[in-house]
N, C-alpha and C. Protein backbone atom coordinates (compact mmCIF):
# COMPACT_ATOMS: atom_id res chain seq x y z
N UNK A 1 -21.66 -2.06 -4.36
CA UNK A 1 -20.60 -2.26 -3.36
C UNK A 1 -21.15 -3.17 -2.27
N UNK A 2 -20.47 -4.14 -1.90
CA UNK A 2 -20.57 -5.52 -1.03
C UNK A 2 -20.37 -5.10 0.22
N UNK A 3 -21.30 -5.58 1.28
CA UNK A 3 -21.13 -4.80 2.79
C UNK A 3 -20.80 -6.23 3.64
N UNK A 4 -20.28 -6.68 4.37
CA UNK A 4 -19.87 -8.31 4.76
C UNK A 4 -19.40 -7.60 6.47
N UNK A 5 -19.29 -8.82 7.48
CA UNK A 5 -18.56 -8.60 8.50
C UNK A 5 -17.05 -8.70 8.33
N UNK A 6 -16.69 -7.86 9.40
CA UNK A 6 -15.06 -8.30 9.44
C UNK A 6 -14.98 -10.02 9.50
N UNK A 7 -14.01 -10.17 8.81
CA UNK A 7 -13.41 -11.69 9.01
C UNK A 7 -13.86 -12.82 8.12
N UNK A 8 -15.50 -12.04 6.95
CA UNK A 8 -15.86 -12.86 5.93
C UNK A 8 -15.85 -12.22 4.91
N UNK A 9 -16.05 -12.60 3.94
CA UNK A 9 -15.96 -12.64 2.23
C UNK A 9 -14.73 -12.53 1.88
N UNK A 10 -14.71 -12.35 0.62
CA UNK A 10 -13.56 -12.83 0.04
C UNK A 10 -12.76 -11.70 0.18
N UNK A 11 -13.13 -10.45 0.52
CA UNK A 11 -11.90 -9.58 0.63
C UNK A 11 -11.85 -9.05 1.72
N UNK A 12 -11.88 -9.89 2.99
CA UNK A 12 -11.43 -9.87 4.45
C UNK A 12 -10.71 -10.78 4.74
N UNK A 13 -10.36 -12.19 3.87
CA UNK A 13 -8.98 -13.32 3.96
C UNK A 13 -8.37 -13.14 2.88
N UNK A 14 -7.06 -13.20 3.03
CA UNK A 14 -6.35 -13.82 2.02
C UNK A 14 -5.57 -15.26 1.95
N UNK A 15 -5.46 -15.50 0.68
CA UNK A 15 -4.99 -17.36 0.96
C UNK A 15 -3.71 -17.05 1.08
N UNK A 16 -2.95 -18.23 0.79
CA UNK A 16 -1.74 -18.29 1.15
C UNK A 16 -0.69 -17.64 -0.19
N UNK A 17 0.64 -17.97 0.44
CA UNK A 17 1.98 -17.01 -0.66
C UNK A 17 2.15 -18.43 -1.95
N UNK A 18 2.57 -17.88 -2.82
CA UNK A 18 2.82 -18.88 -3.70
C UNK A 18 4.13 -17.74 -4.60
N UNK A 19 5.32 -18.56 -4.45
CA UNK A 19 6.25 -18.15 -4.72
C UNK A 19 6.82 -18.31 -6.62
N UNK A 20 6.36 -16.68 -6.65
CA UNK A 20 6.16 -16.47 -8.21
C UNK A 20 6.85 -14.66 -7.64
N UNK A 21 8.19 -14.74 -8.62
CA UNK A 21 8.57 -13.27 -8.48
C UNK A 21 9.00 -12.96 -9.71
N UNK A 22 8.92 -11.48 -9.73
CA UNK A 22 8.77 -10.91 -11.26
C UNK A 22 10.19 -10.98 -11.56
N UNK A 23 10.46 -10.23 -13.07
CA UNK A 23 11.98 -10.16 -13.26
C UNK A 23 12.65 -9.11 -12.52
N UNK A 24 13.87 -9.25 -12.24
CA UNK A 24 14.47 -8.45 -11.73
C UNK A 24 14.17 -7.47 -10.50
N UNK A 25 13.18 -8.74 -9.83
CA UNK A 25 12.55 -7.85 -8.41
C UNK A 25 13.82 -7.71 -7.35
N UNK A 26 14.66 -8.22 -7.31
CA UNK A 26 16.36 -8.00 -6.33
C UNK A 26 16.65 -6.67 -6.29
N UNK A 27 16.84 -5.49 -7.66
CA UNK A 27 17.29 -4.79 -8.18
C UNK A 27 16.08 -3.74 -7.90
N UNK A 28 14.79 -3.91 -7.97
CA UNK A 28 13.22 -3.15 -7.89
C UNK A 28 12.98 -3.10 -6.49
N UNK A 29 13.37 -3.81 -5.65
CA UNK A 29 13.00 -3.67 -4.20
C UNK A 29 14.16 -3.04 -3.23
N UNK A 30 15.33 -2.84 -3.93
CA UNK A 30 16.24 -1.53 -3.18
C UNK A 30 16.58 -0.39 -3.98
N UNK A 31 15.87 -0.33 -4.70
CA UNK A 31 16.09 1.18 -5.50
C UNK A 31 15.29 2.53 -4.33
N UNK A 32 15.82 3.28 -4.77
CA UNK A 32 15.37 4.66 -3.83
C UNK A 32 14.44 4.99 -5.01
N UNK A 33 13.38 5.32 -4.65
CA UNK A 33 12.24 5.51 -5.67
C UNK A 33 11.90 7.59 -4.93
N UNK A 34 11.67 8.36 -5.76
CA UNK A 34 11.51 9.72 -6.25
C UNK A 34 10.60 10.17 -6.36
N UNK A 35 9.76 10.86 -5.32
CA UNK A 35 8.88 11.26 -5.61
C UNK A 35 8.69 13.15 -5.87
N UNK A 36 7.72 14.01 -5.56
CA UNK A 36 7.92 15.32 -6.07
C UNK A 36 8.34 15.83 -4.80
N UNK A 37 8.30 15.58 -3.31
CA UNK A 37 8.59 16.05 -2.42
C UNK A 37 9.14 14.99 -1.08
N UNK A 38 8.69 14.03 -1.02
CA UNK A 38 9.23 12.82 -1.03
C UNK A 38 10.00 11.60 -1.85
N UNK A 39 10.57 10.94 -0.33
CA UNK A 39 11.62 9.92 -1.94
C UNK A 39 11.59 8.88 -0.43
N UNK A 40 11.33 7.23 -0.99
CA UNK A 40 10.95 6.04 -0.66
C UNK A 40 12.38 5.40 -0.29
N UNK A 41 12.45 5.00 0.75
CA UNK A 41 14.21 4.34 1.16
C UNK A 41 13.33 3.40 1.27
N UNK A 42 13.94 1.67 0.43
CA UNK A 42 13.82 0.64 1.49
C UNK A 42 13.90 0.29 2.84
N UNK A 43 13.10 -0.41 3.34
CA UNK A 43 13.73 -0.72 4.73
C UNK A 43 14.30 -2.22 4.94
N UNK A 44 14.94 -2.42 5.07
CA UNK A 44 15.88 -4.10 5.30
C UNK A 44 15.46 -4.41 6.35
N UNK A 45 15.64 -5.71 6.33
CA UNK A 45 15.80 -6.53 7.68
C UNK A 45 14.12 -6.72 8.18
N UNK A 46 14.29 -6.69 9.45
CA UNK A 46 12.90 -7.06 10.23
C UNK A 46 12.46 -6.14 10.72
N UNK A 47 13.35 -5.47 11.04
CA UNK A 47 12.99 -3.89 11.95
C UNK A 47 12.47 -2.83 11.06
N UNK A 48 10.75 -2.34 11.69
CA UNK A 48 10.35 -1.78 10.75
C UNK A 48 11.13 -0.25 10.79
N UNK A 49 10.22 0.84 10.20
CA UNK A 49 10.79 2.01 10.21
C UNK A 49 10.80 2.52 11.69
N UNK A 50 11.86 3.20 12.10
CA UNK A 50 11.82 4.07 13.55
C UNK A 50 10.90 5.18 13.67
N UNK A 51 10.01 4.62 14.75
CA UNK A 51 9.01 5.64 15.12
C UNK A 51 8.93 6.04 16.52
N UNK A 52 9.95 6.52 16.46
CA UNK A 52 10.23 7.37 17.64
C UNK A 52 9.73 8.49 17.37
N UNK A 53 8.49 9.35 18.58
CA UNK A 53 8.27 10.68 17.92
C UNK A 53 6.78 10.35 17.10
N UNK A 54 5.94 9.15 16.60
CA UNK A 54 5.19 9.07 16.23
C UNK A 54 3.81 8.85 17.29
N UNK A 55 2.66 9.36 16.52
CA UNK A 55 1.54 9.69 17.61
C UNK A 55 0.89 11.12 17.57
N UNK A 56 -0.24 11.49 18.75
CA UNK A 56 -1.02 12.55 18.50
C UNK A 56 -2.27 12.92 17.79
N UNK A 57 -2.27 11.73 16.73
CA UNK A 57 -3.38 11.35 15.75
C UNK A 57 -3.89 10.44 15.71
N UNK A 58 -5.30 10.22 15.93
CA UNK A 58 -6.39 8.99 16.12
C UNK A 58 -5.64 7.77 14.74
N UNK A 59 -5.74 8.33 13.92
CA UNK A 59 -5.28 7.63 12.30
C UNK A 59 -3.87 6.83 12.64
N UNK A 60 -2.98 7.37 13.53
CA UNK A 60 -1.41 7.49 13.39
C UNK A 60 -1.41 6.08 14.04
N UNK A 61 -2.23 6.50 15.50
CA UNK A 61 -2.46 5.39 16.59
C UNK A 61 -3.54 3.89 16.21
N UNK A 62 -4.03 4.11 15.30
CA UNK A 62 -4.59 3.06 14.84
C UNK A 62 -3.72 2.00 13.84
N UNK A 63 -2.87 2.90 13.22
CA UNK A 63 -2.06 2.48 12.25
C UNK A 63 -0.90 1.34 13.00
N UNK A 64 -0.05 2.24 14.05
CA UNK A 64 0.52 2.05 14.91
C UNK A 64 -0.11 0.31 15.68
N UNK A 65 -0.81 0.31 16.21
CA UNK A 65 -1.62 -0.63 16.83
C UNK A 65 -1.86 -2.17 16.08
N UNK A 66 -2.42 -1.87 14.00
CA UNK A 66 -2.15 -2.60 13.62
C UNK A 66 -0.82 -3.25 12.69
N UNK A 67 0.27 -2.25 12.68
CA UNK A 67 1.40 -3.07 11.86
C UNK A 67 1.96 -3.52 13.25
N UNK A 68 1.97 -3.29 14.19
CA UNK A 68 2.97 -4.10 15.45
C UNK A 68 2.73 -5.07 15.04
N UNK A 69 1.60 -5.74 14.81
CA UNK A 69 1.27 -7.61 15.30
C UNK A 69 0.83 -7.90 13.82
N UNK A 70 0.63 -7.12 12.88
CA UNK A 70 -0.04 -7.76 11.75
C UNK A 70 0.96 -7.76 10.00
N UNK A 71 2.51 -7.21 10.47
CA UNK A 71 2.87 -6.87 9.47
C UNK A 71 4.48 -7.63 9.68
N UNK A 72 4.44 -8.65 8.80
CA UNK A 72 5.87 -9.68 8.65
C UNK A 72 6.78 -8.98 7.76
N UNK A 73 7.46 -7.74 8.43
CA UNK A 73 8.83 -6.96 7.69
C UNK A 73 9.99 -7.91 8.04
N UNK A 74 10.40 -7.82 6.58
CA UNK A 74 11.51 -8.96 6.29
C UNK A 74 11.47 -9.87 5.54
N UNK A 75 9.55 -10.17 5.30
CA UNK A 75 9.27 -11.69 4.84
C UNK A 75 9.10 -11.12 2.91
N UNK A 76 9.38 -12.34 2.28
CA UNK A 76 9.75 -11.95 0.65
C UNK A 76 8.25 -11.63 0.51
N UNK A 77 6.95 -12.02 1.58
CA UNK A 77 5.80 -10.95 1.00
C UNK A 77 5.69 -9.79 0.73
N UNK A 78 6.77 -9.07 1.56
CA UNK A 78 6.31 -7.52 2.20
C UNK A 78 7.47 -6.73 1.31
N UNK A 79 7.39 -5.90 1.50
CA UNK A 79 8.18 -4.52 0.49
C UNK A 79 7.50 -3.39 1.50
N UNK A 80 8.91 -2.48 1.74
CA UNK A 80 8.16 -1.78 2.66
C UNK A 80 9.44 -0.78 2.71
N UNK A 81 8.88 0.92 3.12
CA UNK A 81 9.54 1.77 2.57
C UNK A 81 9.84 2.96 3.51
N UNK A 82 10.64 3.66 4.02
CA UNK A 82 10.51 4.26 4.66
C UNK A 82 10.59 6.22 4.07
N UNK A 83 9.39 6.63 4.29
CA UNK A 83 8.71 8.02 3.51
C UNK A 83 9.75 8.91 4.34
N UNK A 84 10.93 9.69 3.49
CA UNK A 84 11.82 10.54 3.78
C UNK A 84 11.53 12.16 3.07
N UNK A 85 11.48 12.91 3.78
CA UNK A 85 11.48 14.34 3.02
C UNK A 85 12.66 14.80 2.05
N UNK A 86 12.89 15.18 1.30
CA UNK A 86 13.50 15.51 0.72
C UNK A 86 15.19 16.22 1.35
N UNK A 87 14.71 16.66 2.87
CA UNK A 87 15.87 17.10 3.68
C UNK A 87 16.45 15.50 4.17
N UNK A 88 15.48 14.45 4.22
CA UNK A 88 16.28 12.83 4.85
C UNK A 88 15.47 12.84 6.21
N UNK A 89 14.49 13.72 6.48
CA UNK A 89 13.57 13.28 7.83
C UNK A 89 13.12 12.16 7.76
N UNK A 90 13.21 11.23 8.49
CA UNK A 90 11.52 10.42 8.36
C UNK A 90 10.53 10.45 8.80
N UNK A 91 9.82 10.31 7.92
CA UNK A 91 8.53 10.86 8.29
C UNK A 91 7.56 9.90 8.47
N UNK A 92 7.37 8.89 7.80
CA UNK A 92 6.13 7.84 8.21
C UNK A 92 6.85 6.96 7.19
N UNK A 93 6.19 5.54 6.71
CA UNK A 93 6.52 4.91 5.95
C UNK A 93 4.53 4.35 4.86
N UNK A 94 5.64 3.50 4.33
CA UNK A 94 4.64 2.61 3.00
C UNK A 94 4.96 1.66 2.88
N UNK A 95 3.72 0.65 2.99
CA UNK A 95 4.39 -0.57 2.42
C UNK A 95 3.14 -1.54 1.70
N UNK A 96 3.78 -2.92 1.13
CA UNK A 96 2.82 -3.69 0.07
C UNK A 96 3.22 -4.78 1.04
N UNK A 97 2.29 -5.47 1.88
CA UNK A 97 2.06 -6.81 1.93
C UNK A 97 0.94 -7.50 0.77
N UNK A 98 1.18 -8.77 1.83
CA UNK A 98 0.50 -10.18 1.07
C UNK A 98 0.09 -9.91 -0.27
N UNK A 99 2.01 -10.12 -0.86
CA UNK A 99 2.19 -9.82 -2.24
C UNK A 99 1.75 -11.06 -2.61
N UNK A 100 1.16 -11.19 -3.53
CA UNK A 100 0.84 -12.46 -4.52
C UNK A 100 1.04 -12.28 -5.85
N UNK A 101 2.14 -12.64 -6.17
CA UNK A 101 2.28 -12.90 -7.69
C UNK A 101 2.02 -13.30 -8.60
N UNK A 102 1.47 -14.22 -8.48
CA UNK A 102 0.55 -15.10 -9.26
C UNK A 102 -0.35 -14.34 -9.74
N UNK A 103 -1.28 -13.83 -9.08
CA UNK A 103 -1.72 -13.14 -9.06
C UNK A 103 -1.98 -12.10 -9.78
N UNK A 104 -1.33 -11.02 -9.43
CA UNK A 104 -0.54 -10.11 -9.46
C UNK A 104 -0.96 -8.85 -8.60
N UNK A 105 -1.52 -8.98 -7.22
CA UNK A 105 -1.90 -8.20 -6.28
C UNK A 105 -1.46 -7.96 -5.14
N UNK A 106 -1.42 -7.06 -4.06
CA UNK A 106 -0.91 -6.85 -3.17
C UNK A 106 -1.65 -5.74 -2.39
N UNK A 107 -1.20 -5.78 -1.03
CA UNK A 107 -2.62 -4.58 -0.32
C UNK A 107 -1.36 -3.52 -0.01
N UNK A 108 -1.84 -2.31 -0.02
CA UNK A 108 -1.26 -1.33 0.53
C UNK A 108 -1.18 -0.98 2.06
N UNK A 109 0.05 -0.44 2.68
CA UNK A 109 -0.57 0.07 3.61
C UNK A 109 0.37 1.85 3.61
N UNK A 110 0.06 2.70 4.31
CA UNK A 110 0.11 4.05 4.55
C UNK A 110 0.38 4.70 5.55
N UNK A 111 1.45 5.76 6.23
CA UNK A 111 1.52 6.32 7.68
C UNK A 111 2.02 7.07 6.96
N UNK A 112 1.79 8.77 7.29
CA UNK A 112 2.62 9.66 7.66
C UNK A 112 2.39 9.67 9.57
N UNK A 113 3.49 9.29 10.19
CA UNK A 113 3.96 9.12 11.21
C UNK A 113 3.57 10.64 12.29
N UNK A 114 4.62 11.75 11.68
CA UNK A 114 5.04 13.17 12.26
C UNK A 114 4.17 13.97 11.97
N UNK A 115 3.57 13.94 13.32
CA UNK A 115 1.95 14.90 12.89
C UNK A 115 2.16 16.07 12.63
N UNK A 116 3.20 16.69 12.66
CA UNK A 116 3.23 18.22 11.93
C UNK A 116 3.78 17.77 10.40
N UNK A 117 3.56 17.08 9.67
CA UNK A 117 3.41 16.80 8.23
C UNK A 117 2.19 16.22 7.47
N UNK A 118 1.16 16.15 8.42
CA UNK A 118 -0.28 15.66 7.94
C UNK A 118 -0.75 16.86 7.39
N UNK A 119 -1.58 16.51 6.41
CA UNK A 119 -2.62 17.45 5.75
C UNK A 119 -1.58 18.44 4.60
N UNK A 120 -0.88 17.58 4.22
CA UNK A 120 0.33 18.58 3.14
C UNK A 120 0.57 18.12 2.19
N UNK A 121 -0.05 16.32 1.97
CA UNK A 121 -0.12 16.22 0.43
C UNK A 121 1.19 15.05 0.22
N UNK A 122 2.14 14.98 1.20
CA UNK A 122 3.17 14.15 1.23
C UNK A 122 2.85 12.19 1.24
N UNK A 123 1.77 12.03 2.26
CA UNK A 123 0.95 10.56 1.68
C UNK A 123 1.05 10.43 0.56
N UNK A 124 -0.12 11.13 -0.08
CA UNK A 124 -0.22 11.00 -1.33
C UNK A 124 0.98 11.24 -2.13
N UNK A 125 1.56 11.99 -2.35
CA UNK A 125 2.52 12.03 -3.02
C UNK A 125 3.71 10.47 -2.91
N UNK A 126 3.82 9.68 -1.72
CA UNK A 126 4.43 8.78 -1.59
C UNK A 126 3.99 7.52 -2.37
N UNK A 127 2.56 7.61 -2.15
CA UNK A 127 1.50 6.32 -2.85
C UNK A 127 1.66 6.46 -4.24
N UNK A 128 1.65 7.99 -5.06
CA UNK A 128 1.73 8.32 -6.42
C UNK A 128 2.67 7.72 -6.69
N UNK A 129 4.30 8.08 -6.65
CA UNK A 129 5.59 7.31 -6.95
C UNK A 129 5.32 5.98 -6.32
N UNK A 130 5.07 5.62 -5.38
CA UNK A 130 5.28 3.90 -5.58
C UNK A 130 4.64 3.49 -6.61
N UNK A 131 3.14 3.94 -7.02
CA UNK A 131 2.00 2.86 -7.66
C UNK A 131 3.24 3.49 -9.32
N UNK A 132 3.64 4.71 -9.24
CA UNK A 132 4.40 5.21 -10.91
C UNK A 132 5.06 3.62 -10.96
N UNK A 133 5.81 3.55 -9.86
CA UNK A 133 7.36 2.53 -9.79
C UNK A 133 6.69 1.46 -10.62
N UNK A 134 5.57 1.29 -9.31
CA UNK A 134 5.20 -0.46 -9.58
C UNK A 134 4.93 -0.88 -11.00
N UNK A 135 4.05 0.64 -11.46
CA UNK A 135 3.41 0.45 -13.03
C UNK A 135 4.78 0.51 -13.94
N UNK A 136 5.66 0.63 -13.79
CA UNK A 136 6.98 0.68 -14.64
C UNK A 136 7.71 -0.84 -14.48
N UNK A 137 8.09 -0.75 -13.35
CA UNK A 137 8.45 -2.32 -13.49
C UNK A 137 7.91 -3.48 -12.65
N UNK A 138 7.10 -3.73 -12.15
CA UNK A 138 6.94 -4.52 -11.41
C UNK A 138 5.76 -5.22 -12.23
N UNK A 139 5.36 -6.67 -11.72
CA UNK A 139 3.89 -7.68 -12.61
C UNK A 139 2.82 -7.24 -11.97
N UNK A 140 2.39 -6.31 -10.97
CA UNK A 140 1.03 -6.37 -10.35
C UNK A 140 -0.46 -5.86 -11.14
N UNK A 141 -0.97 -6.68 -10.76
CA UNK A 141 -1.96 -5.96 -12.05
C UNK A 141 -3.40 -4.97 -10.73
N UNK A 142 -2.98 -5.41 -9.34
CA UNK A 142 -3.97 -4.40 -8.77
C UNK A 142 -3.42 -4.28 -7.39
N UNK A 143 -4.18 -3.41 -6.85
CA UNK A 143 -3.24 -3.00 -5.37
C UNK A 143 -4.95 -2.25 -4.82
N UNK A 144 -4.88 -2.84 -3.76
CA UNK A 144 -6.02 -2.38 -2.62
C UNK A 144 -5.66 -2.27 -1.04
N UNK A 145 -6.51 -1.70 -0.58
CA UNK A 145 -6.07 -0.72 0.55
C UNK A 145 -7.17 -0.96 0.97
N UNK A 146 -6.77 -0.69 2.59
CA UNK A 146 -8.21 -0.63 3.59
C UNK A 146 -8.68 0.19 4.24
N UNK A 147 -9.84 1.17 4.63
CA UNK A 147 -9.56 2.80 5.40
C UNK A 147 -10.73 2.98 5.60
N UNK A 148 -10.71 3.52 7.17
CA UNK A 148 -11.82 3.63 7.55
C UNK A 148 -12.92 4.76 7.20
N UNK A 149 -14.23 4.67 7.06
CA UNK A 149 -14.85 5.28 6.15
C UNK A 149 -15.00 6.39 6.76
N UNK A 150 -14.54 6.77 8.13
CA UNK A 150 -14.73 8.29 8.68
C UNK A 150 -13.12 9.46 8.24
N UNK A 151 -12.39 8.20 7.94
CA UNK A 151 -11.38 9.18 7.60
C UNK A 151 -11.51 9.75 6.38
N UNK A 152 -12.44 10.89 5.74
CA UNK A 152 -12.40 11.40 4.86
C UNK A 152 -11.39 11.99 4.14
N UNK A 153 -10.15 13.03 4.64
CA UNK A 153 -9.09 12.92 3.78
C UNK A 153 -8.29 11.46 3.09
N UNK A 154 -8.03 10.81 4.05
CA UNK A 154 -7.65 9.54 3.67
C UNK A 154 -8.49 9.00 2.40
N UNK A 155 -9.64 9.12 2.47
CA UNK A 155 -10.45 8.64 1.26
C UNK A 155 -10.41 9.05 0.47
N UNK A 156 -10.38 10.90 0.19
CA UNK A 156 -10.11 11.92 -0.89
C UNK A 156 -8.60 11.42 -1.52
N UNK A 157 -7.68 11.04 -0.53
CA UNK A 157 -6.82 11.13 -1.42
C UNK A 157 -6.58 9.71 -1.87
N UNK A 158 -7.32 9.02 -1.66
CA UNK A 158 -6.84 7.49 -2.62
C UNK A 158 -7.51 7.51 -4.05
N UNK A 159 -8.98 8.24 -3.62
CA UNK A 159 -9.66 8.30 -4.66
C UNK A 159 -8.72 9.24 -6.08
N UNK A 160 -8.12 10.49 -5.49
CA UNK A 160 -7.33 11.42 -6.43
C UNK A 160 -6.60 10.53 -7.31
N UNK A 161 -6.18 9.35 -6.64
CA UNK A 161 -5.25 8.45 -7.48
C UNK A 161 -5.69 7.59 -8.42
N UNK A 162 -7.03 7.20 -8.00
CA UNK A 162 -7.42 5.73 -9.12
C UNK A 162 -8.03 4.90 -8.17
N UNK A 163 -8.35 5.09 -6.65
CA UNK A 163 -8.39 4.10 -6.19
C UNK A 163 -10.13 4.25 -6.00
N UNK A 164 -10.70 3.22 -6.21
CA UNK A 164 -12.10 2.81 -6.19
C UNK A 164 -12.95 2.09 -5.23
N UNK A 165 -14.17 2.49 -4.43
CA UNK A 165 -14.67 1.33 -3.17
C UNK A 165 -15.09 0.39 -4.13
N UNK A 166 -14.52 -0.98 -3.83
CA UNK A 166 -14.48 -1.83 -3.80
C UNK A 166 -15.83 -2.58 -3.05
N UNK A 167 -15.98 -2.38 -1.47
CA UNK A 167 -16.44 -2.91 -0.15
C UNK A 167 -16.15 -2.12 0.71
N UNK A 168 -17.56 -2.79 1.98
CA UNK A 168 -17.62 -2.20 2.79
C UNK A 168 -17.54 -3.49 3.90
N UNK A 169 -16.72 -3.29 5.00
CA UNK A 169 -16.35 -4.19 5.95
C UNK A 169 -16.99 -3.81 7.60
N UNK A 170 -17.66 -4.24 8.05
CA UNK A 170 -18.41 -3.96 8.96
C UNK A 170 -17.17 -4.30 10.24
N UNK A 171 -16.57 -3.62 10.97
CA UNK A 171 -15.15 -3.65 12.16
C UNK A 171 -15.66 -3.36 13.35
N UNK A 172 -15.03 -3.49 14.57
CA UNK A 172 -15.51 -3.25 15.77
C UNK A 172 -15.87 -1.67 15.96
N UNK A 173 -14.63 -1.31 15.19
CA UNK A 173 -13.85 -0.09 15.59
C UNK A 173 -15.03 1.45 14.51
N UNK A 174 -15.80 0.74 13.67
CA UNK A 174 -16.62 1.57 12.49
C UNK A 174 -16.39 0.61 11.46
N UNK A 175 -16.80 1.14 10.47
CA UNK A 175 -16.83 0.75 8.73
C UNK A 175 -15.69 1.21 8.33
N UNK A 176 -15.57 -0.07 7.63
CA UNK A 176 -13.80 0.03 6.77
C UNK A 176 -14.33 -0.32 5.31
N UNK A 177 -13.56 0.45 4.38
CA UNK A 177 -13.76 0.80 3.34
C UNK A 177 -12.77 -0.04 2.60
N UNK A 178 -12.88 -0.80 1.57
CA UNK A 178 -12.27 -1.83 0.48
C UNK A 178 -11.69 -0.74 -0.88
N UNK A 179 -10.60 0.04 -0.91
CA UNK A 179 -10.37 0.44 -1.66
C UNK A 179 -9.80 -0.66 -3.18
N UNK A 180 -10.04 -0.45 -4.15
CA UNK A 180 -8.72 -1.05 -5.61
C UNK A 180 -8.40 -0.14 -6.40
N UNK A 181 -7.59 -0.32 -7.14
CA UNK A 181 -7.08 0.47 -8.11
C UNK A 181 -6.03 -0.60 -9.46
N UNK A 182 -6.78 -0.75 -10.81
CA UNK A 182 -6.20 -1.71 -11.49
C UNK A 182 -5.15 -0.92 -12.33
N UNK A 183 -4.05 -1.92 -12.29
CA UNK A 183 -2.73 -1.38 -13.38
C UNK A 183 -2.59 -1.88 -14.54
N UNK A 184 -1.43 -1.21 -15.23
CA UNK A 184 -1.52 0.11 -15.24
C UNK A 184 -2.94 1.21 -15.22
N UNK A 185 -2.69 2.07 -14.85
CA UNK A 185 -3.61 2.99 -14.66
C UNK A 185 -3.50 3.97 -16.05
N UNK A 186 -5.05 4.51 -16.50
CA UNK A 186 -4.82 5.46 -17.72
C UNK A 186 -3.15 6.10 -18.04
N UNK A 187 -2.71 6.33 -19.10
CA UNK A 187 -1.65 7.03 -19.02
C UNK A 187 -0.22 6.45 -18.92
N UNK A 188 -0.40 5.55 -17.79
CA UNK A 188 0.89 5.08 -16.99
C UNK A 188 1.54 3.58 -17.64
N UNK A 189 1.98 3.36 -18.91
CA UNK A 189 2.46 2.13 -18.96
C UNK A 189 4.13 1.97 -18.52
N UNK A 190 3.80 0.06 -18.72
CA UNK A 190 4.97 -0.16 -18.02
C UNK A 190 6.23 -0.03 -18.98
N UNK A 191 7.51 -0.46 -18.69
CA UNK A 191 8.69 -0.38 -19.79
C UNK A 191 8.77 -1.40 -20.91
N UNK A 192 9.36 -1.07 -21.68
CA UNK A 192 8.70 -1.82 -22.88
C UNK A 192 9.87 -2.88 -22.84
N UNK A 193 8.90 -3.99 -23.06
CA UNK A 193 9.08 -5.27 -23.21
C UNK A 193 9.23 -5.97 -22.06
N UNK A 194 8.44 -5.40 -20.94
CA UNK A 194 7.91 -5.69 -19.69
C UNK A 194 6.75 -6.82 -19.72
N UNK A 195 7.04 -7.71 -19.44
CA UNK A 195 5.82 -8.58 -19.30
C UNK A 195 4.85 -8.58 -18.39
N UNK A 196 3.55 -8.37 -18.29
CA UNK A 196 2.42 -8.61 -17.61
C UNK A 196 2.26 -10.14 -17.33
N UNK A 197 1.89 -10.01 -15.97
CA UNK A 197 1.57 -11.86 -15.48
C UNK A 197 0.16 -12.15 -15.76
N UNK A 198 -0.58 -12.93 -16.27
CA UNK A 198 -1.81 -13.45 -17.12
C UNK A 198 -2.73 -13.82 -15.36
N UNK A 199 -3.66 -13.14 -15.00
CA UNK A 199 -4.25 -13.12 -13.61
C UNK A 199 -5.81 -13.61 -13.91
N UNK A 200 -6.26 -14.31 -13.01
CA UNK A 200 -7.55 -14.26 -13.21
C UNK A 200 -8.60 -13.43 -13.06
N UNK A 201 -9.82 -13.09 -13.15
CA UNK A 201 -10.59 -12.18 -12.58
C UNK A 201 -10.81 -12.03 -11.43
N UNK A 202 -10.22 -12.33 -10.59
CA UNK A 202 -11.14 -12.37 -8.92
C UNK A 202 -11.40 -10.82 -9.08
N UNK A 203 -12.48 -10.50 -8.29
CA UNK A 203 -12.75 -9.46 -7.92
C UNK A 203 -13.17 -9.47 -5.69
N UNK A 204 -11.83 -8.13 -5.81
CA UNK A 204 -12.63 -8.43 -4.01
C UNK A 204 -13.86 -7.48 -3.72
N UNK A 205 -14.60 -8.63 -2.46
CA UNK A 205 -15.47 -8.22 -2.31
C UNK A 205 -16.69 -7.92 -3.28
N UNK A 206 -16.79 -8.12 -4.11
CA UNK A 206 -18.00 -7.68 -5.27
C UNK A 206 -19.12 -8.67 -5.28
């Protein structure tokens, strides 16, 4: 595992968008996606999810801090979801920027928002059904995530899924951790007669 400063190697930039979209992504990016206790609403427009009521948690407030200024909701990169309980609360959201198709990668990002729903398994459960979705219909062939290496639940539960350190990113703030996870994952194929997009090897950070 590759240890680099913030702001170098190859999996602290990304290049630019290159406009390559799968089939029938119109139809894949407003579906209400199902999970076992959660269920994924798109969010439209520019305005991210309402977080009114969010806060209390070091994790929540960090999160908070970086999608204000670092996350273009609206733009055909981003896909982004707002994490509803099964009663229609909202509770935090999910989303996939700097989608690259070409590619076929995209980074994750993660909030449960309402700190009396942390530590219950509902994250994870949101990340499970998206990555199910993505591996069903969508071209991505990997999805990585970034998390800081003190947040140990956060880490337990990416790992539960498939997700692998990658890198280690040296930040102001501590060590940030380079999660991946390649698709389909054991088990999980896509629908048949689904085409896979032909990607090169990059590997981040390695």
């Amino acid at each position: 595992m590759t240890e680099f400063p913030m702001g170098q190697g190859r999996g602290a930039r990304h290049l630019g968008f290159v406009n390559v979209w799968p089939r029938g992504h119109g139809k894949v990016a407003h579906e209400l996606i199902q999970g076992r206790s959660v269920r994924l609403r798109p969010v439209d427009g520019l305005r991210p999810v309402a977080r009114a009521g969010w806060g209390g948690d070091p994790e929540i407030e960090r999160y908070l801090a970086q999608a204000d200024g670092g996350v273009e909701y609206g733009s055909r990169h981003v896909r982004a979801f707002a994490i509803e309980t099964l009663e229609g609360a909202v509770i935090g959201e999910v989303l996939l920027q700097d989608l690259r198709w070409n590619l076929g990668r995209a980074e994750l990002r993660v909030c449960i928002g309402e700190a009396p729903y942390l530590g219950r398994g509902l994250g994870r459960d949101a990340i499970g059904a998206l990555l199910e979705h993505i591996e069903a219909h969508w071209h991505l062939r990997e999805v990585y995530l970034r998390v800081h290496r003190d947040n140990v639940r956060a880490v337990r539960c990416y790992e539960a899924l498939g997700f692998t350190r990658s890198a280690r990113i040296r930040a102001a703030d501590g060590v940030v951790l380079l999660m991946s996870v390649r698709l389909p994952r054991p088990g999980h194929e896509r629908l048949e007669g689904d085409r896979a997009v032909e990607t090169g090897q990059q590997v981040l950070g390695v």
